[in-house]
Protein backbone atom coordinates (compact mmCIF):
# COMPACT_ATOMS: atom_id res chain seq x y z
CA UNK A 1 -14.36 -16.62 -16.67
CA UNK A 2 -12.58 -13.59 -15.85
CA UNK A 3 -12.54 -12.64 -12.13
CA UNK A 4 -12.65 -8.86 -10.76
CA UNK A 5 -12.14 -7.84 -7.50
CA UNK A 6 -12.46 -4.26 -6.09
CA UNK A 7 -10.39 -3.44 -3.02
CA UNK A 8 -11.78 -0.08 -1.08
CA UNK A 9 -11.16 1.33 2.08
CA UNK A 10 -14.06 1.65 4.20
CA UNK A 11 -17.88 1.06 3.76
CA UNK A 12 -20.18 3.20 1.25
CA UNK A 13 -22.59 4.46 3.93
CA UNK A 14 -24.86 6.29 1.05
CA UNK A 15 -27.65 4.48 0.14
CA UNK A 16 -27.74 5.54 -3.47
CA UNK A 17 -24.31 4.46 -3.46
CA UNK A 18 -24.64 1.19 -2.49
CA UNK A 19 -27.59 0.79 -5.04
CA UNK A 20 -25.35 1.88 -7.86
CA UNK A 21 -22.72 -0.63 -6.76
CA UNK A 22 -25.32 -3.33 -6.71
CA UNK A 23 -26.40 -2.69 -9.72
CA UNK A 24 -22.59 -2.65 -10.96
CA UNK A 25 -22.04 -5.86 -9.90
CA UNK A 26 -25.66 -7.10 -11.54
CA UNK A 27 -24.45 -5.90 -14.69
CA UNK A 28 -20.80 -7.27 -14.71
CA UNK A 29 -22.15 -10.56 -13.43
CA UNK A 30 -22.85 -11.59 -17.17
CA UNK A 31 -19.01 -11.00 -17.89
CA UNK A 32 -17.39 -11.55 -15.16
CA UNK A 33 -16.63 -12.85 -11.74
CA UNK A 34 -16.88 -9.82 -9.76
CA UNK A 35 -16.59 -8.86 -6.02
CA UNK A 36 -16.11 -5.82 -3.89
CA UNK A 37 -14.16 -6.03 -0.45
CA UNK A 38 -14.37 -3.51 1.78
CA UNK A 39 -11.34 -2.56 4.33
CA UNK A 40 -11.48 -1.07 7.69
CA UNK A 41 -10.37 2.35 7.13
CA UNK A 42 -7.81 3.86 9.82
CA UNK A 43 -9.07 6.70 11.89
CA UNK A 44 -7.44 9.89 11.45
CA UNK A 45 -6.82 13.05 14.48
CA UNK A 46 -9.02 16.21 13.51
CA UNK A 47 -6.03 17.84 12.47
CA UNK A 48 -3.53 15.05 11.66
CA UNK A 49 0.32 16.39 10.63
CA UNK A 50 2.04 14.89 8.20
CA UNK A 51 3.60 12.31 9.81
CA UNK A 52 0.22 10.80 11.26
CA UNK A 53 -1.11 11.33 8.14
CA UNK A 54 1.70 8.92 6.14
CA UNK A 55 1.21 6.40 8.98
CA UNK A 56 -2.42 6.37 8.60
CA UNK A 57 -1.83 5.48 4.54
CA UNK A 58 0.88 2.94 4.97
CA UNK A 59 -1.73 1.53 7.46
CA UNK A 60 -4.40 1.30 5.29
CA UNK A 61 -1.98 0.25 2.70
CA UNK A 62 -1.31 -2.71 4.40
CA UNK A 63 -4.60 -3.71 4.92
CA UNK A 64 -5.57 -3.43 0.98
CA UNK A 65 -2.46 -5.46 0.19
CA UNK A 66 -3.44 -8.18 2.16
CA UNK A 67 -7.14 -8.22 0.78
CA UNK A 68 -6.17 -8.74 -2.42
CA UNK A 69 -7.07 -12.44 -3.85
């Protein structure tokens, strides 16, 4: 069987959202493996410049690189 693996960056604080991503998974259980891993997103100044901004990608980046299976 297939496995499927979701990498995002941060948590889905919406709680329609995480019902419609439970009930993703539900469904693609029949075909699939599947699993969603959630990474710690990187915090960000109010207003960031360009370079903070680039450092706050490659750090986050980094972080869904290593998640992945």
């Amino acid at each position: 069987m297939q496995s499927v693996t979701v990498v995002c960056v941060g948590k889905c604080k919406e709680n329609h959202w995480r019902d419609a991503c439970r009930e993703y998974a539900k469904r693609l259980s029949a075909y699939c493996r599947f699993s969603i891993v959630e990474v710690e997103e990187e915090r960000c100044p109010d207003r960031p410049n360009e370079a903070q901004i680039a450092l706050v990608l490659q750090k986050e980046g980094e972080r869904i690189i290593k998640a992945i299976p």
